[in-house]
C-alpha atoms as a PDB file:
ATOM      1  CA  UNK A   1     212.169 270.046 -54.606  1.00  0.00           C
ATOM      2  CA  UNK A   2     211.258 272.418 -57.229  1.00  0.00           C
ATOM      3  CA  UNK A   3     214.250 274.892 -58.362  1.00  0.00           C
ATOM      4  CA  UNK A   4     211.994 278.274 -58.594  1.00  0.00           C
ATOM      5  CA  UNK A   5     214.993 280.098 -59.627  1.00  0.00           C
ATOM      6  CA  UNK A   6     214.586 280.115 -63.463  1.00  0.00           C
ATOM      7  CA  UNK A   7     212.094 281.757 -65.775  1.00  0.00           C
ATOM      8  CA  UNK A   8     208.614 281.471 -65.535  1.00  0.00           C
ATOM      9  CA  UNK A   9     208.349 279.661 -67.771  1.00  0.00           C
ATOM     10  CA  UNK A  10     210.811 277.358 -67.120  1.00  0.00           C
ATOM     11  CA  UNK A  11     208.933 276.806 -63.633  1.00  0.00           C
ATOM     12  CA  UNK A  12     205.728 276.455 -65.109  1.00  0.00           C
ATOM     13  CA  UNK A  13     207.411 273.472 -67.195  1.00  0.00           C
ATOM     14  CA  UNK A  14     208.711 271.894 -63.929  1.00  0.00           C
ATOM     15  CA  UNK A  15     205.530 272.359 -62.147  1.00  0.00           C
ATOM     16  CA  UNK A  16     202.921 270.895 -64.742  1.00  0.00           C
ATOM     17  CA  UNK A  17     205.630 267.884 -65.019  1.00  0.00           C
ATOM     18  CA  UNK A  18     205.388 267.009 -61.412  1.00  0.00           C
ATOM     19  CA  UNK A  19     201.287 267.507 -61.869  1.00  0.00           C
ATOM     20  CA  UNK A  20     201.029 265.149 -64.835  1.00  0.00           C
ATOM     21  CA  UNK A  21     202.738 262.510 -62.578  1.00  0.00           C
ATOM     22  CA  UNK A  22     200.117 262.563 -59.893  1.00  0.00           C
ATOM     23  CA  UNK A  23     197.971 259.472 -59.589  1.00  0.00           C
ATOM     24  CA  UNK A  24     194.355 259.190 -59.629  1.00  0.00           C
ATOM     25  CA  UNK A  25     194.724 257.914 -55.887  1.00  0.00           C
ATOM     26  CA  UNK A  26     196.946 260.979 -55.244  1.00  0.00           C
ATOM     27  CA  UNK A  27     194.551 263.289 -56.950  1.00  0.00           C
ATOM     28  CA  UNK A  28     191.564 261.651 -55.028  1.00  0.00           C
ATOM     29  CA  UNK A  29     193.466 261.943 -51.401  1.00  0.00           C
ATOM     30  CA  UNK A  30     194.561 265.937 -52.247  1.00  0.00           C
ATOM     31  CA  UNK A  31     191.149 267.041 -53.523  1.00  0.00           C
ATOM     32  CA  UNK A  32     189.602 265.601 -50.150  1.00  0.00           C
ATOM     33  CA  UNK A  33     192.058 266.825 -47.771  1.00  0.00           C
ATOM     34  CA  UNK A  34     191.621 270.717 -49.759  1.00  0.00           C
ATOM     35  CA  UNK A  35     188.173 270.882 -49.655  1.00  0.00           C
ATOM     36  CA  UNK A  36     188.183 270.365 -45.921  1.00  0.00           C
ATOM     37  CA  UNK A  37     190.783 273.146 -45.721  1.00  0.00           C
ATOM     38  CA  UNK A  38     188.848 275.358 -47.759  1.00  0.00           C
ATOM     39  CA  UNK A  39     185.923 274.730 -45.744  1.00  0.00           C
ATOM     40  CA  UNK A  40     187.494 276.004 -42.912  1.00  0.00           C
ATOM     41  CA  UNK A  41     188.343 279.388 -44.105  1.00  0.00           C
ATOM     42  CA  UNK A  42     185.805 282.046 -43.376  1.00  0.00           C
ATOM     43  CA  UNK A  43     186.667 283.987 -46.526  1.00  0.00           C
ATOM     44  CA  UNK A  44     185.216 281.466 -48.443  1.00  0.00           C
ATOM     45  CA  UNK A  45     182.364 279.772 -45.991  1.00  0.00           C
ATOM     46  CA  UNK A  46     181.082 282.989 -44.546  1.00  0.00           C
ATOM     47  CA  UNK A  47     181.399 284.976 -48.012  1.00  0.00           C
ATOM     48  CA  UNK A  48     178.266 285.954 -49.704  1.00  0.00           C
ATOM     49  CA  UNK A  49     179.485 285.319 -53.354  1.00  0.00           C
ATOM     50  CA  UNK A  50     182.603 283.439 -54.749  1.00  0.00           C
ATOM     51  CA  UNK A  51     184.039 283.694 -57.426  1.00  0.00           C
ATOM     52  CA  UNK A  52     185.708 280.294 -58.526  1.00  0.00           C
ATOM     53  CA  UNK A  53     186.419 278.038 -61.392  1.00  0.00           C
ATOM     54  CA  UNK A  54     185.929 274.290 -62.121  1.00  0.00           C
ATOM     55  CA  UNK A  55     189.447 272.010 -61.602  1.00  0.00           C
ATOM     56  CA  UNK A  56     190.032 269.948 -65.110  1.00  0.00           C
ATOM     57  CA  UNK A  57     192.800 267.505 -65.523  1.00  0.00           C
ATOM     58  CA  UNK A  58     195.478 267.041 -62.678  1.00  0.00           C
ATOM     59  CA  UNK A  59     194.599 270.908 -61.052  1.00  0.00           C
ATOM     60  CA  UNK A  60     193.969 270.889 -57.321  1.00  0.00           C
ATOM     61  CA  UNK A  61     190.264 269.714 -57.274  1.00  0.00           C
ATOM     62  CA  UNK A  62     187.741 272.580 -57.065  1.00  0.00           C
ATOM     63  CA  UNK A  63     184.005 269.838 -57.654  1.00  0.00           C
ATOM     64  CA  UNK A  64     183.426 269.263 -54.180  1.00  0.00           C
ATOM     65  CA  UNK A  65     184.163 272.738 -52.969  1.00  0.00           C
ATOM     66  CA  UNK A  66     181.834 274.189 -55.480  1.00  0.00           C
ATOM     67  CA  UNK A  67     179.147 271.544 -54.416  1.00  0.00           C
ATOM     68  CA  UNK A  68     179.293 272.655 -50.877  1.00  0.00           C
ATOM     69  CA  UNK A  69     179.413 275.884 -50.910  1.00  0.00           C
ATOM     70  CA  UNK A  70     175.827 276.186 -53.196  1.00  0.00           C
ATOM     71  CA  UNK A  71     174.619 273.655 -50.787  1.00  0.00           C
ATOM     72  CA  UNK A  72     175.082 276.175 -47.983  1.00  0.00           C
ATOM     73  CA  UNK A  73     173.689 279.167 -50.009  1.00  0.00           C
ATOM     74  CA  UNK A  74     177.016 280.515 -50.870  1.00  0.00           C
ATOM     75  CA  UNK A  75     176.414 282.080 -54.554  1.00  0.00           C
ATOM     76  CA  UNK A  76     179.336 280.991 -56.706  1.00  0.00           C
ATOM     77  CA  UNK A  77     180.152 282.476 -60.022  1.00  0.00           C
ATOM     78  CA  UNK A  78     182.056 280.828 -62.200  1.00  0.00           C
ATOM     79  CA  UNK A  79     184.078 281.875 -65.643  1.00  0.00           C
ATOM     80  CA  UNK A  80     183.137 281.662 -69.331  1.00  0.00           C
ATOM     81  CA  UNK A  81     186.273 282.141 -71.548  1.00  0.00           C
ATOM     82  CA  UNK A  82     185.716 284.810 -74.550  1.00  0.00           C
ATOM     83  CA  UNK A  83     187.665 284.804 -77.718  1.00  0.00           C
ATOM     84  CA  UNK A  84     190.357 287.463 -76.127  1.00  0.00           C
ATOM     85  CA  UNK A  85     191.044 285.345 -73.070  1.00  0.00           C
ATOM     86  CA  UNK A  86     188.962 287.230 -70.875  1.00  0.00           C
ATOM     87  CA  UNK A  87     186.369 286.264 -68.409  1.00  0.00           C
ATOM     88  CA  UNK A  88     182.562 286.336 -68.576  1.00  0.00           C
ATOM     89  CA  UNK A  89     180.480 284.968 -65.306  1.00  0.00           C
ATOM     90  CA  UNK A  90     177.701 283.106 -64.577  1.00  0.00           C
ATOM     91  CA  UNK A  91     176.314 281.405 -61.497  1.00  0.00           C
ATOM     92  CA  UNK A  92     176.927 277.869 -60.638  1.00  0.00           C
ATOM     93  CA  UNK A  93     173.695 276.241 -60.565  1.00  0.00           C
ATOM     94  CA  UNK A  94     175.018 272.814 -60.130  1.00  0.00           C
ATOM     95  CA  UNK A  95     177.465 269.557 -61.629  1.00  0.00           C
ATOM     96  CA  UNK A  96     174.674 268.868 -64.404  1.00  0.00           C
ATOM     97  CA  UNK A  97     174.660 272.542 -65.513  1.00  0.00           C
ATOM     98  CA  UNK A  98     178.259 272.138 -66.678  1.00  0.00           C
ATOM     99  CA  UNK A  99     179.278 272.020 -70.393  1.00  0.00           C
ATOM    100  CA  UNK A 100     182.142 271.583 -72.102  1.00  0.00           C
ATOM    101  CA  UNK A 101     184.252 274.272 -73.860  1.00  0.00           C
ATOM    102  CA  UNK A 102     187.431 275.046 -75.441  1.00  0.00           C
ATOM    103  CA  UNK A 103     190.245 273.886 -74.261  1.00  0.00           C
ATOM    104  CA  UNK A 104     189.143 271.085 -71.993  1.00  0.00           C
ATOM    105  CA  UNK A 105     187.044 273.632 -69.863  1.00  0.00           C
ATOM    106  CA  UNK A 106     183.840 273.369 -68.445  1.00  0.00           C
ATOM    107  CA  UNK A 107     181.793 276.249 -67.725  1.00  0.00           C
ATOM    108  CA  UNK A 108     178.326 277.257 -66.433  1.00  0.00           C
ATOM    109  CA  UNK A 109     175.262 277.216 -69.088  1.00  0.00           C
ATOM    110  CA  UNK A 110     173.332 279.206 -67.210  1.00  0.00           C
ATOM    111  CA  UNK A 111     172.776 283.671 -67.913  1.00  0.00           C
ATOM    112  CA  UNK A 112     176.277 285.266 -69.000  1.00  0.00           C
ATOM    113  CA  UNK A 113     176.092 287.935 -66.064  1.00  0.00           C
ATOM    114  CA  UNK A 114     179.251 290.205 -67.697  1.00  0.00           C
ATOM    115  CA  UNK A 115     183.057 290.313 -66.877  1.00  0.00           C
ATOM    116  CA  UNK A 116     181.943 293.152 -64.247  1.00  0.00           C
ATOM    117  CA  UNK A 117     180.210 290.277 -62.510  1.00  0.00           C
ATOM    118  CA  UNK A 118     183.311 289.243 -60.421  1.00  0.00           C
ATOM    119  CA  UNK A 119     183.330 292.859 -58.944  1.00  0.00           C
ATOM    120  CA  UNK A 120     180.293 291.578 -56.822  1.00  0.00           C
ATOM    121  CA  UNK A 121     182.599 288.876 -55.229  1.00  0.00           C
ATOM    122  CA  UNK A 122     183.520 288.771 -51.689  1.00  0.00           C
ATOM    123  CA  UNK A 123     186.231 286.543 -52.553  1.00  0.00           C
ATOM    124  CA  UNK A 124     187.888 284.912 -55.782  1.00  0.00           C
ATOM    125  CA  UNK A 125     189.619 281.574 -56.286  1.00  0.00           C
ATOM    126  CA  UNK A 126     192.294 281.966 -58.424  1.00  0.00           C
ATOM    127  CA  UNK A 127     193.715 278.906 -60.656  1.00  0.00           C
ATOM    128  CA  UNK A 128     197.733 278.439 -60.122  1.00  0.00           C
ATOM    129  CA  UNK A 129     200.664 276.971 -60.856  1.00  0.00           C
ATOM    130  CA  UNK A 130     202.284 278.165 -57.665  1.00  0.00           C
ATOM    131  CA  UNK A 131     202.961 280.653 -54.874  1.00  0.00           C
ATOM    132  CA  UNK A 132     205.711 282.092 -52.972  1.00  0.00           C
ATOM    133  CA  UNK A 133     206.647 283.178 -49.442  1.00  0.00           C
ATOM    134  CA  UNK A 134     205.006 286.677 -50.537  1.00  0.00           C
ATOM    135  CA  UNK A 135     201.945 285.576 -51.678  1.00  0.00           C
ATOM    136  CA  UNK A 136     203.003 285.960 -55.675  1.00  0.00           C
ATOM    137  CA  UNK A 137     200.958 283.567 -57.818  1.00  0.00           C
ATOM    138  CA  UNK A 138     202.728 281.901 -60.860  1.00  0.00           C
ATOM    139  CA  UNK A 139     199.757 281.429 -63.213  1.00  0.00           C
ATOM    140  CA  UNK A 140     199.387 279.071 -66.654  1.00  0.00           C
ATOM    141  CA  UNK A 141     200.505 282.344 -68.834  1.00  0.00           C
ATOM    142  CA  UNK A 142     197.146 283.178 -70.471  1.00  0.00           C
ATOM    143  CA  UNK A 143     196.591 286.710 -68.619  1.00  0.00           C
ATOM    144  CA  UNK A 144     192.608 285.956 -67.710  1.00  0.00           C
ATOM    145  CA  UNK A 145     193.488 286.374 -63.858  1.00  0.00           C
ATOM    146  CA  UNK A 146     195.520 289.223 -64.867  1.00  0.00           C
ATOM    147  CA  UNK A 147     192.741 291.148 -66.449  1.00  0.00           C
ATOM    148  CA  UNK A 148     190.553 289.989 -63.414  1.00  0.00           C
ATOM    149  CA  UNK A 149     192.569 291.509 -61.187  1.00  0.00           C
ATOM    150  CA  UNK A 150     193.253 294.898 -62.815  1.00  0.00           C
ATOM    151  CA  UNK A 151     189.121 294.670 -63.009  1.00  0.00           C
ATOM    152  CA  UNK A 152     189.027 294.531 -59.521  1.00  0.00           C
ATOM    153  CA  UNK A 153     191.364 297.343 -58.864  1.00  0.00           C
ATOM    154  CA  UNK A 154     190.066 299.561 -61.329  1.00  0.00           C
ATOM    155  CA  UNK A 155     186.308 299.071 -59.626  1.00  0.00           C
ATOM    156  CA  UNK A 156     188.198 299.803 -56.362  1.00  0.00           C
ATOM    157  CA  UNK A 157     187.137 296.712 -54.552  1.00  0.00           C
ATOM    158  CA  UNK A 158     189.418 294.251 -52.966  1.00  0.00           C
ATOM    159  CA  UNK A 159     187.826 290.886 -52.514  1.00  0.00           C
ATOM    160  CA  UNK A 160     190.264 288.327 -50.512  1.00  0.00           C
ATOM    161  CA  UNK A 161     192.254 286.011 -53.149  1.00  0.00           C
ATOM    162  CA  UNK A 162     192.362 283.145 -52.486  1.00  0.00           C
ATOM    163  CA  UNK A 163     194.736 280.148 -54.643  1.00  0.00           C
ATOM    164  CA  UNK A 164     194.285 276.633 -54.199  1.00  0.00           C
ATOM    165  CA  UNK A 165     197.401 274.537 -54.567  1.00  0.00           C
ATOM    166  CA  UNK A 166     199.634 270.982 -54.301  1.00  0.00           C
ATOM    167  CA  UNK A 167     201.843 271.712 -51.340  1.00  0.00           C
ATOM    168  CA  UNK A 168     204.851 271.395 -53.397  1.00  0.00           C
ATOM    169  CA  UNK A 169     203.618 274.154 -55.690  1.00  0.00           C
ATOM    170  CA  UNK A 170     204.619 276.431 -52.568  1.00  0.00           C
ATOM    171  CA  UNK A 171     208.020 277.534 -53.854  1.00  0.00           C
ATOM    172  CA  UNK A 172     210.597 279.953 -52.355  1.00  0.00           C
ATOM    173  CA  UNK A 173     209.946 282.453 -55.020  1.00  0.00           C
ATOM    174  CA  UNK A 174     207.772 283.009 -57.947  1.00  0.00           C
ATOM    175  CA  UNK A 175     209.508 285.171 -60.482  1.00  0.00           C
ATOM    176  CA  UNK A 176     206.993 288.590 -60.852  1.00  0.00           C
ATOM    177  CA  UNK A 177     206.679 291.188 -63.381  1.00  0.00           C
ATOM    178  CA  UNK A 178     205.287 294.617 -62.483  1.00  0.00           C
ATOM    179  CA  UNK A 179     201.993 293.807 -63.168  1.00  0.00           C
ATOM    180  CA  UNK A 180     201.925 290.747 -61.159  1.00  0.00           C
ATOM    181  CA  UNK A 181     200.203 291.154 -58.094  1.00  0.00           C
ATOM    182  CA  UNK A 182     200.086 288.929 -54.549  1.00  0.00           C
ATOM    183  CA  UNK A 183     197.387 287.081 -52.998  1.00  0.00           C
ATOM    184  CA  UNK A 184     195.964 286.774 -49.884  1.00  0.00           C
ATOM    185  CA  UNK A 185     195.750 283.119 -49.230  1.00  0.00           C
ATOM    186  CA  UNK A 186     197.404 279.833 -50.327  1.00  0.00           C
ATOM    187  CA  UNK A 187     195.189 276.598 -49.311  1.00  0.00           C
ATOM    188  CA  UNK A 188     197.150 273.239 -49.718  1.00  0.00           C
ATOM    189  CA  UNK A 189     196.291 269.815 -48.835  1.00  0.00           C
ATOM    190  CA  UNK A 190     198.725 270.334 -46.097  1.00  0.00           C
ATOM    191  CA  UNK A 191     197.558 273.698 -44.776  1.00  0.00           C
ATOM    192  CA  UNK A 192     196.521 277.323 -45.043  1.00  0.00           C
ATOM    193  CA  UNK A 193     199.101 280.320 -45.128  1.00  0.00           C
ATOM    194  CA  UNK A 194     198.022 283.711 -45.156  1.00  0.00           C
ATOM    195  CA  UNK A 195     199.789 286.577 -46.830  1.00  0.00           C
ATOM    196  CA  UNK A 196     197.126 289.485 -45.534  1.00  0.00           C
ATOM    197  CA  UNK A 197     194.755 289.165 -41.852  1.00  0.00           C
ATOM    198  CA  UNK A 198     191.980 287.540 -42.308  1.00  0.00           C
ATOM    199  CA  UNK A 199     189.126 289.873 -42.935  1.00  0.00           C
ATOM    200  CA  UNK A 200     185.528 289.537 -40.912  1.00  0.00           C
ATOM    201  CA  UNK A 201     182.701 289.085 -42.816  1.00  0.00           C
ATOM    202  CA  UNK A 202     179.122 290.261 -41.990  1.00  0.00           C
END
């Protein structure tokens, strides 16, 4: 069990231990069993755009999620990291349309639509570390998500956010700043909690 009583950063520390310890057969059996929970979540199947990101390393795997949802005509927009940590956009036209980029990323090569882009979203997958009972996100530290939220709010739209975890990485509390703000969903090998009602899309 993960003690979540500490400093963030002292629970990020615990948390990316317990990731780098995963096996490739572990990662392989969690990044099947969260697609198929993914897929069953209207806010993502039934959403016109999403806004997600590509998995790297030991994070929850995003690949096949991405691959399905084009395949059914969802548009996804994925991020482009500038020099200041924040996020550009640009659509995900596909595996072989991926390059590789600081920091072990890989991100679209297709138009740079603008950080306003992700205001289009009907919902956003946000990377994480992990979540609590009240749907606060412990994130890698960086502030992108940050600044993509506060984008969000200051457009006045509220897209459903959605993180996609290990189901360890649900903790009994995330410490939070004032800044910090909850999400709406937590999807997990092992299930789906909800934070908000699910909302009905056209």
């Amino acid at each position: 069990m993960i003690k979540s009583d500490g400093t963030k950063g002292e629970l990020r520390k615990s948390l990316l231990a317990v990731r780098a310890g995963l096996t490739p057969d572990e990662l392989e059996v969690s990044g099947t069993a969260l697609t198929g929970r993914a897929l069953g979540l209207p806010e993502i199947t039934e959403a016109g755009t999403v806004a997600a990101y590509v998995s790297v390393g030991r994070e929850p795997g995003t690949r096949a999620l991405l691959d399905a949802l084009r395949e059914r005509g969802v548009r996804v927009l994925l991020p482009v990291l500038l020099g200041d940590n924040d996020l550009d956009w640009a659509r995900y036209e596909g595996p072989d349309r991926l390059v590789r980029a600081g920091r072990g990323l890989l991100e679209p090569a297709g138009e740079r639509l603008g950080p306003e882009a992700v205001t289009g979203a009907d919902t956003v997958l946000l990377p994480g570390l992990a979540v609590d009972g009240r749907g606060m996100r412990l994130g890698r530290g960086g502030g992108s998500y940050d600044r993509v939220l506060e984008r969000l709010d200051r457009a006045g739209v509220a897209p459903v956010r959605v993180v996609l975890l290990y189901d360890h990485e649900v903790v009994e509390r995330v410490p939070d700043e004032p800044h910090d703000q909850a999400v709406d969903v937590v999807v997990t090998p092992g299930g789906v909690r909800r934070f908000s009602p699910a909302r009905p899309f056209p």
